[in-house]
N, C-alpha and C. Protein backbone atom coordinates (compact mmCIF):
# COMPACT_ATOMS: atom_id res chain seq x y z
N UNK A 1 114.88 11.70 40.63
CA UNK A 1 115.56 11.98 39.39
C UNK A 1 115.09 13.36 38.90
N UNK A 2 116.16 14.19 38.61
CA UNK A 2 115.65 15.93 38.29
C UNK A 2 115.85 15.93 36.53
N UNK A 3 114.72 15.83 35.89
CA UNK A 3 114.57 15.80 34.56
C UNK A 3 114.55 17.33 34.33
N UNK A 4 115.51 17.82 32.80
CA UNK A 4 115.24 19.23 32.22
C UNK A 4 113.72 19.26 31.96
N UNK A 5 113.26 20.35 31.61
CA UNK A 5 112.23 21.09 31.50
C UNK A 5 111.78 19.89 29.96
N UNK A 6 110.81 19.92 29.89
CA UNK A 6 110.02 19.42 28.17
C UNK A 6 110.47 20.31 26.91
N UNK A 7 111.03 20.68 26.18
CA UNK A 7 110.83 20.71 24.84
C UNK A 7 110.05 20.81 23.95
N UNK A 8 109.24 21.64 23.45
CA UNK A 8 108.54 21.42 22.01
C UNK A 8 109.33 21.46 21.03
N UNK A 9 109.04 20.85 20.33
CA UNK A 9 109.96 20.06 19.01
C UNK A 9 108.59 20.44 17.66
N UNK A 10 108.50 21.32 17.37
CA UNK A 10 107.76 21.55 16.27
C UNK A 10 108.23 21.13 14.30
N UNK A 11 107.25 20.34 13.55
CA UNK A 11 107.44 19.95 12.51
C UNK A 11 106.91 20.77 11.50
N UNK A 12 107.30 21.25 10.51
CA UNK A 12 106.95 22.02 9.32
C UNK A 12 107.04 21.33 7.84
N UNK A 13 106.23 21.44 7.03
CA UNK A 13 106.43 20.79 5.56
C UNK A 13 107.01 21.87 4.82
N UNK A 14 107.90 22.39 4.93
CA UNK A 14 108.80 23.44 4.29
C UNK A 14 108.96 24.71 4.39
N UNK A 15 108.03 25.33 5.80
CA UNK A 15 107.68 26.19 6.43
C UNK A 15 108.77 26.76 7.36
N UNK A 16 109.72 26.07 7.82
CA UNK A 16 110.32 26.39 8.83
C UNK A 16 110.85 27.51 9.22
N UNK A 17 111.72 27.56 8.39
CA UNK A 17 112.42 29.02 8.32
C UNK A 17 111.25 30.32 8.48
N UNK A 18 110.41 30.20 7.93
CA UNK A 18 109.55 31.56 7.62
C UNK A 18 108.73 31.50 9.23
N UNK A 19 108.06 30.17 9.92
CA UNK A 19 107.32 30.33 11.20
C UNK A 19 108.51 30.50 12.43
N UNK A 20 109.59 29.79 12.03
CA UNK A 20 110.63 30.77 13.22
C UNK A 20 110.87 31.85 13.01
N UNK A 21 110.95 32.38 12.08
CA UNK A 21 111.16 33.81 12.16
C UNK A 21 110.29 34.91 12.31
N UNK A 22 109.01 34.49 12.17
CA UNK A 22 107.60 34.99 12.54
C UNK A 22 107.41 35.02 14.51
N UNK A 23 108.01 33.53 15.32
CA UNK A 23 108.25 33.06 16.11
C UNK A 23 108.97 34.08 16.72
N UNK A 24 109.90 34.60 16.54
CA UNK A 24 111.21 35.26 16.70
C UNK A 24 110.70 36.89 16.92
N UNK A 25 109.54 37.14 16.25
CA UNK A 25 109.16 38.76 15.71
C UNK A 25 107.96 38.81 16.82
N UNK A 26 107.93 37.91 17.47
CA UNK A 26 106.62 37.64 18.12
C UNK A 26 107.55 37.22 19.96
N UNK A 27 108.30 36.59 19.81
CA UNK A 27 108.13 36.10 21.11
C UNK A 27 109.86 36.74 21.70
N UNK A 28 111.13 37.44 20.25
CA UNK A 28 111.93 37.96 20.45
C UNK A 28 112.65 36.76 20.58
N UNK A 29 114.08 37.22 21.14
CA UNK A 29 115.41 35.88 21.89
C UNK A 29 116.27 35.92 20.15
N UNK A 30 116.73 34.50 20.34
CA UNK A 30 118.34 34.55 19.26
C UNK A 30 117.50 33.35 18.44
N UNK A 31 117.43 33.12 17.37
CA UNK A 31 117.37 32.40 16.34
C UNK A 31 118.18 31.70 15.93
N UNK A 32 118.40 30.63 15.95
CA UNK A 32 119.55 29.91 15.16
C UNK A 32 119.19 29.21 13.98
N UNK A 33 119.42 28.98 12.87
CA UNK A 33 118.92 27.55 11.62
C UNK A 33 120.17 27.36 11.09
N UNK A 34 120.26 25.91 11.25
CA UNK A 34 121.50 25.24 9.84
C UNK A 34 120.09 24.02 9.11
N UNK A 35 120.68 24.45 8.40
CA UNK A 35 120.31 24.20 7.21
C UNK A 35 121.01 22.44 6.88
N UNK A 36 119.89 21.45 5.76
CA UNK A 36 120.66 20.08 5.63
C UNK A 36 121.88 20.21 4.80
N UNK A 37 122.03 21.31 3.89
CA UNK A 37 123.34 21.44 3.38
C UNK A 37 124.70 21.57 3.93
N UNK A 38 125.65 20.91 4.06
CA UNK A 38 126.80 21.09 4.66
C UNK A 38 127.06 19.96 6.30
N UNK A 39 125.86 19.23 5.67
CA UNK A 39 125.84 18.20 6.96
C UNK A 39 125.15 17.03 6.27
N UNK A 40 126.09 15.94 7.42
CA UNK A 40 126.31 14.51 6.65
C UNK A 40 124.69 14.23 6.65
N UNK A 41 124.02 14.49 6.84
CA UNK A 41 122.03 14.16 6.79
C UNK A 41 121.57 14.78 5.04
N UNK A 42 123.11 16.05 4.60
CA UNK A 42 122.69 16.27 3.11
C UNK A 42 123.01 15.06 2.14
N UNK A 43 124.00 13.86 2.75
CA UNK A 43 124.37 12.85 1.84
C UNK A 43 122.87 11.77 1.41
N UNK A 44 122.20 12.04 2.78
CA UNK A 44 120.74 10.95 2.23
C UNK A 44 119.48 11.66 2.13
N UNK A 45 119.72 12.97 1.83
CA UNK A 45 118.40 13.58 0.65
C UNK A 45 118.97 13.92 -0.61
N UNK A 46 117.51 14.06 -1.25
CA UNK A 46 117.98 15.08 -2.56
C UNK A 46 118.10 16.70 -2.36
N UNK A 47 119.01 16.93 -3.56
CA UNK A 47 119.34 18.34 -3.86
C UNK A 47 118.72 19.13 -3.40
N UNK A 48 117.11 19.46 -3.75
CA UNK A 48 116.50 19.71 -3.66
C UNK A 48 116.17 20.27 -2.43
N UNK A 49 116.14 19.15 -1.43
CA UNK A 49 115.76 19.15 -0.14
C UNK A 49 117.24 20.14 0.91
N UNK A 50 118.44 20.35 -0.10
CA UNK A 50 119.21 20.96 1.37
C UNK A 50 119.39 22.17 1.39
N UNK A 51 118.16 22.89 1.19
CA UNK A 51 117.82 24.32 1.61
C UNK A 51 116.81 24.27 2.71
N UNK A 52 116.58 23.22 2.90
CA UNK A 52 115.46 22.65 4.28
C UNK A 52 115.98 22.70 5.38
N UNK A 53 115.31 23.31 6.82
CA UNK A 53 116.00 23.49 7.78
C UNK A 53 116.11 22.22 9.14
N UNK A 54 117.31 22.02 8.89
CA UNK A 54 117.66 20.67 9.57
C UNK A 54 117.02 20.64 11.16
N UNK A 55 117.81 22.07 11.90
CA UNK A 55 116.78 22.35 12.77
C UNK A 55 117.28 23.59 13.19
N UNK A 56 116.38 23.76 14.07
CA UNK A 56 116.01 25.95 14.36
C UNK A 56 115.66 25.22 15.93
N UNK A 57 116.53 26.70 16.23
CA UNK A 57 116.14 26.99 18.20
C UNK A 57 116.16 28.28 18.48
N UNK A 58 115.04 28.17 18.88
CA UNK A 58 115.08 30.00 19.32
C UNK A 58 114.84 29.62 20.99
N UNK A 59 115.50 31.24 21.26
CA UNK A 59 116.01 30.91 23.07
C UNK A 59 115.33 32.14 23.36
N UNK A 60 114.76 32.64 24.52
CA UNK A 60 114.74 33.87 24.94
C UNK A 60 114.24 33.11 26.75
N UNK A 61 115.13 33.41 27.18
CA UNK A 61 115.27 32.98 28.91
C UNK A 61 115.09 31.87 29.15
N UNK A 62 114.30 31.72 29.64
CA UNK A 62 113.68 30.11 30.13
C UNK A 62 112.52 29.40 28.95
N UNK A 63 111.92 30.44 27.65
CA UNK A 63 111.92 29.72 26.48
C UNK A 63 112.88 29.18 25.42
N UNK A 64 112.46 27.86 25.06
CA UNK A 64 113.38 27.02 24.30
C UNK A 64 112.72 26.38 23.47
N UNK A 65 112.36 26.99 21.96
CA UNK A 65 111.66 26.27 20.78
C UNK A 65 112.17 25.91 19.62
N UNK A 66 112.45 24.42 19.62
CA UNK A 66 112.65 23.76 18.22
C UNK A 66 112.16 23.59 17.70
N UNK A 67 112.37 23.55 16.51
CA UNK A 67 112.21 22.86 14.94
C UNK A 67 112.82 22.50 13.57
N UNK A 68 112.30 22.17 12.62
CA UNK A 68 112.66 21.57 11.59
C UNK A 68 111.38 21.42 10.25
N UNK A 69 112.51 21.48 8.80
CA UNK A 69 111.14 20.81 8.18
C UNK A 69 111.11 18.95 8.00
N UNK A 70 110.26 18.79 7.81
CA UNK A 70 109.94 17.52 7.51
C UNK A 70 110.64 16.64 6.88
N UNK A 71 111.21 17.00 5.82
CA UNK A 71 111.85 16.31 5.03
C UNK A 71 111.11 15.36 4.14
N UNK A 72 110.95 13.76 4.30
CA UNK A 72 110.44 13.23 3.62
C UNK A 72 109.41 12.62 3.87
N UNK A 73 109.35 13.00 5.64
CA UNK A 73 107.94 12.84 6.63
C UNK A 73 106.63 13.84 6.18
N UNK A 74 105.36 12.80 5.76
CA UNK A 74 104.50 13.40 5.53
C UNK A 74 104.10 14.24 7.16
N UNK A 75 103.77 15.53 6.63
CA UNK A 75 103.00 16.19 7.66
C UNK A 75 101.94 16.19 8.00
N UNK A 76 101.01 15.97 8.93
CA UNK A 76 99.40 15.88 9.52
C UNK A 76 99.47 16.48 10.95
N UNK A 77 98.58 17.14 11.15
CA UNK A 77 97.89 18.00 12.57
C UNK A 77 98.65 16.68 13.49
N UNK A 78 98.51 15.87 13.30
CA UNK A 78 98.38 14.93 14.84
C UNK A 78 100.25 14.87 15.07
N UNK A 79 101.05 15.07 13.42
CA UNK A 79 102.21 14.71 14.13
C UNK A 79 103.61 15.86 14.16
N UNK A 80 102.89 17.38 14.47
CA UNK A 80 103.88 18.21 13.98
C UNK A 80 104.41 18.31 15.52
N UNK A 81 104.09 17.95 16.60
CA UNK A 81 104.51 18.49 17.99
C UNK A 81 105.17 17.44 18.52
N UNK A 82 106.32 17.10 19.02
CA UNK A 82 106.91 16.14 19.47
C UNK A 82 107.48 17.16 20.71
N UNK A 83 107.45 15.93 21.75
CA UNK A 83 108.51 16.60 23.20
C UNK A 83 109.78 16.17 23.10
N UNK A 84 110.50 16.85 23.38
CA UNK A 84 111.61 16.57 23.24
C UNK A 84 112.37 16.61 24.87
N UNK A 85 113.33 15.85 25.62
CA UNK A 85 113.80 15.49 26.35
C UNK A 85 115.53 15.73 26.64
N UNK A 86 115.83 16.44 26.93
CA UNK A 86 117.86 16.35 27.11
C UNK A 86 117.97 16.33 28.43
N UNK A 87 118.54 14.88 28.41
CA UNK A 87 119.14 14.10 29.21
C UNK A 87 120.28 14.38 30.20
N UNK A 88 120.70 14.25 31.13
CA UNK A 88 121.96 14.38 31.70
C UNK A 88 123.05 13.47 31.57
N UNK A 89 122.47 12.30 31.22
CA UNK A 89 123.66 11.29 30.87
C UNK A 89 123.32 9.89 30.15
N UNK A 90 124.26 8.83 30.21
CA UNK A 90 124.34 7.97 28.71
C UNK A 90 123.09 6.70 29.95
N UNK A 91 122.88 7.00 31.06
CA UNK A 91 122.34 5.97 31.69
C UNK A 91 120.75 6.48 31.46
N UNK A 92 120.52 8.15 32.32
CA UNK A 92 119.26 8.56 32.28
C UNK A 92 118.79 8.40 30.66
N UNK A 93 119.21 8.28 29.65
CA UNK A 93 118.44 8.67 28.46
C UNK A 93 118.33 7.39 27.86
N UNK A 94 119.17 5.91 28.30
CA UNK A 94 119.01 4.92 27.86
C UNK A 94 117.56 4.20 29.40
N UNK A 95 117.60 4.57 30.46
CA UNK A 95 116.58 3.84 30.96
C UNK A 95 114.98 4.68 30.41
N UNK A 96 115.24 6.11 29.94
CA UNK A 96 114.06 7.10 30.06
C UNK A 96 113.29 6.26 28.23
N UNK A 97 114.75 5.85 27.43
CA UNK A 97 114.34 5.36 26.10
C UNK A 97 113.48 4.23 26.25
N UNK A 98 114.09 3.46 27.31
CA UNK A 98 113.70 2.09 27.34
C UNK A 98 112.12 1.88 28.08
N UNK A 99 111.87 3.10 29.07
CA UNK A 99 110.33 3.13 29.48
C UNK A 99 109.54 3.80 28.83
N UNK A 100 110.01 4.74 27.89
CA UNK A 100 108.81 5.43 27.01
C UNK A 100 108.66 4.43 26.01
N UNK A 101 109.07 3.49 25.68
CA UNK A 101 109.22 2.57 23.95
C UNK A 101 108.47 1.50 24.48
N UNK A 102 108.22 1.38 25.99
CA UNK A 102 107.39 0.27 26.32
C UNK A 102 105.62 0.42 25.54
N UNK A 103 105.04 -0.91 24.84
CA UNK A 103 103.82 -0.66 24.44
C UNK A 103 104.14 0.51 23.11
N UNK A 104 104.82 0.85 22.55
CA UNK A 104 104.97 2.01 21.69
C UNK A 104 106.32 1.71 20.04
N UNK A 105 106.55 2.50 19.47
CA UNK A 105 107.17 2.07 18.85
C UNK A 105 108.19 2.89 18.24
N UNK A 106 109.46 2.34 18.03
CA UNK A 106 110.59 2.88 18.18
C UNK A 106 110.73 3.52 16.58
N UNK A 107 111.13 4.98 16.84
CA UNK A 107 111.32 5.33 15.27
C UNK A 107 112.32 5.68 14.82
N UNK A 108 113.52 5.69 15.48
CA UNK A 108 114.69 6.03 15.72
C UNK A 108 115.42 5.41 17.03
N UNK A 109 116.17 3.94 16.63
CA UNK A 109 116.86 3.74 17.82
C UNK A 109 117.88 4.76 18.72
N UNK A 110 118.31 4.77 19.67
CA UNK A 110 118.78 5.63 20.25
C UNK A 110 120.53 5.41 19.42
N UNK A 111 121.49 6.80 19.43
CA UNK A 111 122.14 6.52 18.38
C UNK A 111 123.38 7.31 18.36
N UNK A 112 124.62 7.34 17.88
CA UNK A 112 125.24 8.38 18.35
C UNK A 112 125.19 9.33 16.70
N UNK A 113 124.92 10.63 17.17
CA UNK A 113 124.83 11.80 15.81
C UNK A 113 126.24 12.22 15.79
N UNK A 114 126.32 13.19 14.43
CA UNK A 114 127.28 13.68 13.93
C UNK A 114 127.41 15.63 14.98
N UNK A 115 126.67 15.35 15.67
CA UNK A 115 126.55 16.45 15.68
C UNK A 115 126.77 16.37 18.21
N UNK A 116 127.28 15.09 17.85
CA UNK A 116 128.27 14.60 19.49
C UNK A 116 127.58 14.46 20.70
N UNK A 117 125.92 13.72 19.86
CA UNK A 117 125.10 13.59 21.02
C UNK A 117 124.82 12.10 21.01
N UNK A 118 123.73 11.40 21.85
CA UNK A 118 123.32 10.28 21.59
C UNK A 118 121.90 10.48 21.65
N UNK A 119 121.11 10.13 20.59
CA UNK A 119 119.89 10.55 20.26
C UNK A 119 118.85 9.72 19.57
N UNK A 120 117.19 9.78 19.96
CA UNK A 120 116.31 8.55 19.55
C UNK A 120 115.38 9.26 19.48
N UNK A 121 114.38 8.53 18.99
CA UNK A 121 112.97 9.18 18.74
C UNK A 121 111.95 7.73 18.79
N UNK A 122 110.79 8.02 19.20
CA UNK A 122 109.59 6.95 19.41
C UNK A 122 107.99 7.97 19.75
N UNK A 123 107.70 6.70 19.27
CA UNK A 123 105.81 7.14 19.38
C UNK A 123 105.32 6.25 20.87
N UNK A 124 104.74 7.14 21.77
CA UNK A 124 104.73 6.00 22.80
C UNK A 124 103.13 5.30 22.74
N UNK A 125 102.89 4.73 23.88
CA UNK A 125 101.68 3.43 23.68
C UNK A 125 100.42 4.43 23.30
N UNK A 126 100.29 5.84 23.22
CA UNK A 126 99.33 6.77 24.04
C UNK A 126 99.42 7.76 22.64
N UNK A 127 100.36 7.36 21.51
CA UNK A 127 100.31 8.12 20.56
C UNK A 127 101.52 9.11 20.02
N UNK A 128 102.24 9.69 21.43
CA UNK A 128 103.02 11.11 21.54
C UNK A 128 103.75 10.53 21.25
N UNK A 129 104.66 11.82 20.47
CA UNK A 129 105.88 11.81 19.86
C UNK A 129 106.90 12.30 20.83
N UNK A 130 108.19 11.37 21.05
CA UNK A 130 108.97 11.62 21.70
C UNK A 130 110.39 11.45 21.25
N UNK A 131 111.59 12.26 21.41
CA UNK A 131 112.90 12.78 21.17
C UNK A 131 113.58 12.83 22.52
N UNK A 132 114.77 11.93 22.57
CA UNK A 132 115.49 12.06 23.48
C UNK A 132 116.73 11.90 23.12
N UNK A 133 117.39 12.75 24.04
CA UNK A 133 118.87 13.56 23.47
C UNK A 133 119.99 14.02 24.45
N UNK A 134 121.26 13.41 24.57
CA UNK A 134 122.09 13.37 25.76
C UNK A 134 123.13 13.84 24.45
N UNK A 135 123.88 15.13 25.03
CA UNK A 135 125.05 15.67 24.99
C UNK A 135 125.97 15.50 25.12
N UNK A 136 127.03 14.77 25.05
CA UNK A 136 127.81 13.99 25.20
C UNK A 136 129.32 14.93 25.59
N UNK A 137 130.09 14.80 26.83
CA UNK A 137 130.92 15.50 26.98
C UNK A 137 132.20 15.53 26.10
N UNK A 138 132.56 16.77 25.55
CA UNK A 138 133.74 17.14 24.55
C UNK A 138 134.87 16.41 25.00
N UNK A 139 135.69 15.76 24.27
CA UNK A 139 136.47 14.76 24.19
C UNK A 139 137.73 16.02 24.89
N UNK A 140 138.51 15.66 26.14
CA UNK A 140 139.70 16.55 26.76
C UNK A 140 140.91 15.94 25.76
């Protein structure tokens, strides 16, 4: 089985925007951020919160770094780094969900997003934070 490369999935307590773009001045490539405003994830925060960056990817070749802020997740050293995983299909990301969640615990069932993927998150037996995420082909 030929798995994509790992992912860092980095967490910020309201930082985001400012360490990707620090990120960006430092390591170069394209920046992207949307923001929780203007997306159905702004219907279940407050006001407040949708100037917060839903999530950020910066690309430069064969680097690929995400993130996000927190939202309503307290932040601590142990849980800002999650791996993140994209899948090739609706089978690899449902057997890869179903062996990392073994002994561990599910924090996000696997799910379909607004945004035309199918996507989960879990803590596995060992502690790590894990994100897995299949792309789902554009409807012909």
């Amino acid at each position: 089985m030929l798995i994509a490369p790992l992912t860092p999935y980095l967490t910020f307590d309201g930082t985001c925007r400012e360490a990707m773009t620090f990120y960006q001045q430092c390591l170069g490539g394209d920046l992207q951020i949307q923001t929780v405003a203007g997306t159905p994830a702004a219907e279940h925060m407050p006001a407040e919160a949708h100037n917060s960056v839903l999530h950020a990817i910066l690309t430069n070749g064969n680097l690929v770094l995400m993130a996000s802020d927190a939202g309503t997740q307290q932040i601590t050293k142990g849980n800002m780094v999650s791996l993140s995983v994209n899948c090739q299909s609706a089978e690899e990301i449902a057997a890869l969900f179903q062996q990392f969640s073994e002994g561990g615990v599910v924090t996000m069932p696997l799910q379909d997003t607004f945004w035309g993927a199918t996507f989960g998150m879990l803590t596995d037996r060992f502690g790590i934070d894990w994100m897995f995420n299949y792309d789902k082909p554009a409807a012909q």
